[in-house]
C-alpha atoms as a PDB file:
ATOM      1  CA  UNK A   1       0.000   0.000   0.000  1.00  0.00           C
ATOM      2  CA  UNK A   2       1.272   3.558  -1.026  1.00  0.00           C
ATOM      3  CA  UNK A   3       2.104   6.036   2.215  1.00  0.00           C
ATOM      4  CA  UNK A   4      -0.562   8.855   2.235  1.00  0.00           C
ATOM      5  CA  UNK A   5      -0.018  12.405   3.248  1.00  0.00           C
ATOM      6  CA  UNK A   6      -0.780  13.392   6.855  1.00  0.00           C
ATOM      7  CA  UNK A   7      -3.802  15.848   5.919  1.00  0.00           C
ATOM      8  CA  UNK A   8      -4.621  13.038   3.085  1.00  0.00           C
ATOM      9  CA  UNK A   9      -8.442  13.757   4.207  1.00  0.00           C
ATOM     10  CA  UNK A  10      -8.000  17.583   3.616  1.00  0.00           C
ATOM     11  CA  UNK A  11      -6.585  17.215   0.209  1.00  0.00           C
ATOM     12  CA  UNK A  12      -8.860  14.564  -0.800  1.00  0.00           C
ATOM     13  CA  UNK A  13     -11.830  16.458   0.351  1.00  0.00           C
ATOM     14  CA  UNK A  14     -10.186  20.009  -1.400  1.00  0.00           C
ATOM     15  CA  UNK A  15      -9.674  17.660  -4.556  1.00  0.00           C
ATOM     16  CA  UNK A  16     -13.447  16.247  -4.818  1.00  0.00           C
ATOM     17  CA  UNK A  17     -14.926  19.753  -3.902  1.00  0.00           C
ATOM     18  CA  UNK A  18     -12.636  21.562  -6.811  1.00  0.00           C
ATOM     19  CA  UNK A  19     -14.005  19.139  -9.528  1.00  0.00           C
ATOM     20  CA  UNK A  20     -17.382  19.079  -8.302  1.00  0.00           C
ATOM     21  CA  UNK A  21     -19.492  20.372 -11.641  1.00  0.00           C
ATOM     22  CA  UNK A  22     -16.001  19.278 -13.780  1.00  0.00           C
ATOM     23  CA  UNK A  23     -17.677  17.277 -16.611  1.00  0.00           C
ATOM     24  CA  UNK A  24     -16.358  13.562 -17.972  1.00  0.00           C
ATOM     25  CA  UNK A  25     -14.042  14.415 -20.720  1.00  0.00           C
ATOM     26  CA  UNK A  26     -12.321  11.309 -22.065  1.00  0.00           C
ATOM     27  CA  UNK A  27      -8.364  11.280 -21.911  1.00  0.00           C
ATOM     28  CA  UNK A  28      -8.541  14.430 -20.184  1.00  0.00           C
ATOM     29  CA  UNK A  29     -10.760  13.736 -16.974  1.00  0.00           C
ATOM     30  CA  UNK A  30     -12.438  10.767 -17.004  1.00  0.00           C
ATOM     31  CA  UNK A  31     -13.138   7.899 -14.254  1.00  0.00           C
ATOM     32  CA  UNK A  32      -9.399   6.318 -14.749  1.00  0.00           C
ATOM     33  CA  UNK A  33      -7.795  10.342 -14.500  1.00  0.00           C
ATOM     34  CA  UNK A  34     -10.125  11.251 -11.912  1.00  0.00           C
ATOM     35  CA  UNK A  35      -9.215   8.127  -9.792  1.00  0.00           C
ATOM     36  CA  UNK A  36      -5.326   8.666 -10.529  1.00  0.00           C
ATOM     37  CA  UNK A  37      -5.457  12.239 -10.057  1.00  0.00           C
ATOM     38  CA  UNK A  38      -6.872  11.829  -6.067  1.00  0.00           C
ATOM     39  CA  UNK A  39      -4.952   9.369  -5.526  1.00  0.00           C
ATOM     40  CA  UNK A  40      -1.672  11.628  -6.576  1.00  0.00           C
ATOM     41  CA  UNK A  41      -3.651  14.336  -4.288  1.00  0.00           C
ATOM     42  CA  UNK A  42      -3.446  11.956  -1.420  1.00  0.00           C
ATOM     43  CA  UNK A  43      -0.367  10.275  -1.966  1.00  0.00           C
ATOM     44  CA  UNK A  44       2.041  12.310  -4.334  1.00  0.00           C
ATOM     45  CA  UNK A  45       1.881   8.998  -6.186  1.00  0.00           C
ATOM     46  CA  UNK A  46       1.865   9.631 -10.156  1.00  0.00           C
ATOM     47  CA  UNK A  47      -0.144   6.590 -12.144  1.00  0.00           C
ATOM     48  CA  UNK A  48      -1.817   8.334 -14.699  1.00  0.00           C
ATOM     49  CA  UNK A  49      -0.195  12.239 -15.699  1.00  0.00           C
ATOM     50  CA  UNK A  50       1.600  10.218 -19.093  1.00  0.00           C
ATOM     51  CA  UNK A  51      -1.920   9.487 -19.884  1.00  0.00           C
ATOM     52  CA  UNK A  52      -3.570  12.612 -19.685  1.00  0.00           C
ATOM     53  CA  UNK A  53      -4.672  13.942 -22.970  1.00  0.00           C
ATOM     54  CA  UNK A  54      -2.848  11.345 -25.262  1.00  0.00           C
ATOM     55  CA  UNK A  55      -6.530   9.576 -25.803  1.00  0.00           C
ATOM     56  CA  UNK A  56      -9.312  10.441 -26.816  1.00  0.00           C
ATOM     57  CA  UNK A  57     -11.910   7.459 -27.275  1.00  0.00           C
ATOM     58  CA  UNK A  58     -12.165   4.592 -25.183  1.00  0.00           C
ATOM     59  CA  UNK A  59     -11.218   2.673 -27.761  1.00  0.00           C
ATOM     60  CA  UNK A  60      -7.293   4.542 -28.284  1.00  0.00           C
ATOM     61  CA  UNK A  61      -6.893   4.371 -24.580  1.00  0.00           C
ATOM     62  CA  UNK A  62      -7.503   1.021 -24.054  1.00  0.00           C
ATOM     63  CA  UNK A  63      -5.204   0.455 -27.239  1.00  0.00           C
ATOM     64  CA  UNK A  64      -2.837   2.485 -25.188  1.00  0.00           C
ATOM     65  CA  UNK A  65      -2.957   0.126 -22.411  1.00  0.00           C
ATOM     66  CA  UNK A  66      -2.593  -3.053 -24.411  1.00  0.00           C
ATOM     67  CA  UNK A  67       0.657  -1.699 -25.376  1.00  0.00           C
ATOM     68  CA  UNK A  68       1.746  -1.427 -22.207  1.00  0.00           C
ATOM     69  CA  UNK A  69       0.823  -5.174 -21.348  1.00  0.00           C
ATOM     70  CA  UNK A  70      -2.171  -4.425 -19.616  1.00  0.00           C
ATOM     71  CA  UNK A  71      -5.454  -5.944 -20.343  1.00  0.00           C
ATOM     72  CA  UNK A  72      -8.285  -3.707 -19.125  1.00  0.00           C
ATOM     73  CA  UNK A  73      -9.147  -1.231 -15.669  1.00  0.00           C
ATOM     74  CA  UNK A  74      -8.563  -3.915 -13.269  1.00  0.00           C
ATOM     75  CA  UNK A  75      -5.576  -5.024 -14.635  1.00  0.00           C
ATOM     76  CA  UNK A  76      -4.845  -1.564 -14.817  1.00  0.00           C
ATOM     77  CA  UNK A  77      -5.495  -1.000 -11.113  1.00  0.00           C
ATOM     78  CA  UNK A  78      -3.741  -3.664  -9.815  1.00  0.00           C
ATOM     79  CA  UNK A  79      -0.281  -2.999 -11.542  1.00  0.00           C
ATOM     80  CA  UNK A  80      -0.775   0.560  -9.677  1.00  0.00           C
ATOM     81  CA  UNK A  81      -1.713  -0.017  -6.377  1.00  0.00           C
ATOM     82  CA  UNK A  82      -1.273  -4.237  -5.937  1.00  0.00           C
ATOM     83  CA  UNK A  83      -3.923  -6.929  -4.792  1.00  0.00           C
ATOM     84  CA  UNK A  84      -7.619  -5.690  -4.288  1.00  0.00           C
ATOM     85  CA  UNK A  85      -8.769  -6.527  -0.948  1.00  0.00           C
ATOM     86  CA  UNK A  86     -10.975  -9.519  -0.621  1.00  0.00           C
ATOM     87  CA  UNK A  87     -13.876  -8.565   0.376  1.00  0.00           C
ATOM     88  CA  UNK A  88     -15.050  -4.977  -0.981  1.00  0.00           C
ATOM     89  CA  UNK A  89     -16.132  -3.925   2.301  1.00  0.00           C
ATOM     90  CA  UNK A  90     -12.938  -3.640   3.418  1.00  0.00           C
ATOM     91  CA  UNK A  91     -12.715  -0.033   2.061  1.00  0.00           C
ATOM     92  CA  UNK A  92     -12.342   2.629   3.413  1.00  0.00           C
ATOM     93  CA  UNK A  93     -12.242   6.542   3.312  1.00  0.00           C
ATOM     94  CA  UNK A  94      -9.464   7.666   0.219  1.00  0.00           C
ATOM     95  CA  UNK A  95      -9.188   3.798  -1.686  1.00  0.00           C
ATOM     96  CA  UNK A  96     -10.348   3.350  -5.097  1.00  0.00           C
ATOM     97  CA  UNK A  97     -12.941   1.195  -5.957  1.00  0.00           C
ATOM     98  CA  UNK A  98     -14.607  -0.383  -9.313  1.00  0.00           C
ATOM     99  CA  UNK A  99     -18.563   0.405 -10.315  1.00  0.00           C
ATOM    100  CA  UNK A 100     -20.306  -1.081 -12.669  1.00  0.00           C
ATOM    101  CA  UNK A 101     -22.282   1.961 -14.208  1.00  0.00           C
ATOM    102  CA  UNK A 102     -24.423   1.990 -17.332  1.00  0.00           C
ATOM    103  CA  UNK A 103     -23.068  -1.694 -18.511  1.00  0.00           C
ATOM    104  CA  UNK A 104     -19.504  -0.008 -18.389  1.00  0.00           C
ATOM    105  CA  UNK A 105     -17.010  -0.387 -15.702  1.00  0.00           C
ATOM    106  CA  UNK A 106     -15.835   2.852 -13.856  1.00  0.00           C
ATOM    107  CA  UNK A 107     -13.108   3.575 -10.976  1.00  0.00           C
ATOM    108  CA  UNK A 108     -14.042   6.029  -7.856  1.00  0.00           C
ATOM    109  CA  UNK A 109     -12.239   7.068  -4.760  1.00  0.00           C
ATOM    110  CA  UNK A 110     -14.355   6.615  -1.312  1.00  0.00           C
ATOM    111  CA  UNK A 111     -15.557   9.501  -0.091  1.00  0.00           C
ATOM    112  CA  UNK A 112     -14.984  11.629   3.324  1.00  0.00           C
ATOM    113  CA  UNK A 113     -18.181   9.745   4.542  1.00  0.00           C
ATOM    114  CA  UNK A 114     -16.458   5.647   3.649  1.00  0.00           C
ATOM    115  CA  UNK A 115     -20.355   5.311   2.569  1.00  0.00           C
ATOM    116  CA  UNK A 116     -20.025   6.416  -1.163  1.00  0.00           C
ATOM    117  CA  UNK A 117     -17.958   6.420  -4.030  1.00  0.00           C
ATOM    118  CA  UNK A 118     -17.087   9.096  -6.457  1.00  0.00           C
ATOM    119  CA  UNK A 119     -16.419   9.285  -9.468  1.00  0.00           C
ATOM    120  CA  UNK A 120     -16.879  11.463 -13.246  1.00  0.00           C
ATOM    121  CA  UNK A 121     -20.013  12.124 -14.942  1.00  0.00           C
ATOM    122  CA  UNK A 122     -21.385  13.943 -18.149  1.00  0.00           C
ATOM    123  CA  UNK A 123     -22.578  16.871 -15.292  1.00  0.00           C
ATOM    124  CA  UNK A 124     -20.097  16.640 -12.973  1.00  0.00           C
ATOM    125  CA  UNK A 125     -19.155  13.967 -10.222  1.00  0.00           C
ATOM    126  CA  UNK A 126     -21.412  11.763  -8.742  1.00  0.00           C
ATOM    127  CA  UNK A 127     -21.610   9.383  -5.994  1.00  0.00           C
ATOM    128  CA  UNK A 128     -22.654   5.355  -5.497  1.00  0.00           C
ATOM    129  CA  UNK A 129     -23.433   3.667  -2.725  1.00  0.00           C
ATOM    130  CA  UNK A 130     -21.509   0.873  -1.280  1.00  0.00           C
ATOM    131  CA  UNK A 131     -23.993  -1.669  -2.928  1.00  0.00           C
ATOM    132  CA  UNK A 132     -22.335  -0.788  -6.631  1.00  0.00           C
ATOM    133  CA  UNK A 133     -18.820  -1.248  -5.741  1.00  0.00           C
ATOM    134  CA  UNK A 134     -17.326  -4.443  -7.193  1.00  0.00           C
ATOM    135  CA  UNK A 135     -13.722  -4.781  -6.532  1.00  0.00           C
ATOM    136  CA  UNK A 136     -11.643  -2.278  -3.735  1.00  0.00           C
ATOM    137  CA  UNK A 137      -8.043  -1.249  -3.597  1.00  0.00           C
ATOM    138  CA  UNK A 138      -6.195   0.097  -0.533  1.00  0.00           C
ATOM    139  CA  UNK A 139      -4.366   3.115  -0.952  1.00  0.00           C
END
C-alpha cells in the first residue's frame, strides 16, 4: 500500500470539492484520470499524468494500455496499487474502488463519509453507494 499524506483527508476532500461540476471528458478527466489524479492528491503517487490527454476514445486508450501489457481497468489497477482486498467492504475513506455503471465499468475514490464512491459524470461527479462497488483497492 502507497504512504498517504498526513492531511490526506483535507486534500482529498479540497480535490473532490474543486471538480465538483467538472464534466467527464475522455483522456482528459475521465473515471481512470479522476481516480489517478486523487490518488496523486493523497499520496504524491503519479499513475496516470503520461496518460492525460494522449486519448481520446475509449477505444485509443484502451489500445494504449494493451501496449503497455495491460489488459483492461482492473488489470490496470492492480499494476498501480497491488492486490484488491478480498472482500469490498474492506474499504475505506481515500481507496479506489470499481462500479459497474451503465453496462460499463468505472473507478471512484471513497468519499470523506467511507459510505459512497465518487467518481466522473457527463454533469459533474457523482456518488454510489456501497452496494455498486465491485472490486476495492487500498491506498
Amino acid at each position: 500500500m502507497i504512504k498517504r499524506y498526513q492531511d490526506w483527508a483535507v486534500k482529498l476532500n479540497n480535490f473532490i470539492e474543486s471538480n465538483t461540476d467538472r464534466k467527464f471528458e475522455r483522456g482528459v478527466f475521465d473515471c481512470t484520470v479522476f481516480a489517478g489524479l486523487a490518488v496523486k492528491e493523497m499520496t504524491g503517487k503519479d499513475f496516470v499524468e503520461k496518460y492525460i490527454g494522449v486519448y481520446k476514445t475509449k477505444k485509443e486508450g484502451f489500445e494504449l494500455l494493451k501496449k503497455e501489457g495491460i489488459k483492461d481497468l482492473i488489470d490496470l489497477t492492480n499494476k498501480c496499487l497491488g492486490k484488491p482486498y478480498q472482500n469490498v467492504n474492506f474499504a475505506k475513506r481515500g481507496d479506489v474502488v470499481a462500479i459497474k455503471h451503465e453496462k460499463e465499468l468505472a473507478l471512484g475514490i471513497v468519499d470523506l463519509t467511507g459510505r459512497r464512491a465518487v467518481t466522473t459524470g457527463k454533469e459533474g461527479l457523482f456518488y454510489f453507494d456501497k452496494k455498486h462497488w465491485l472490486i476495492a483497492w487500498g491506498v
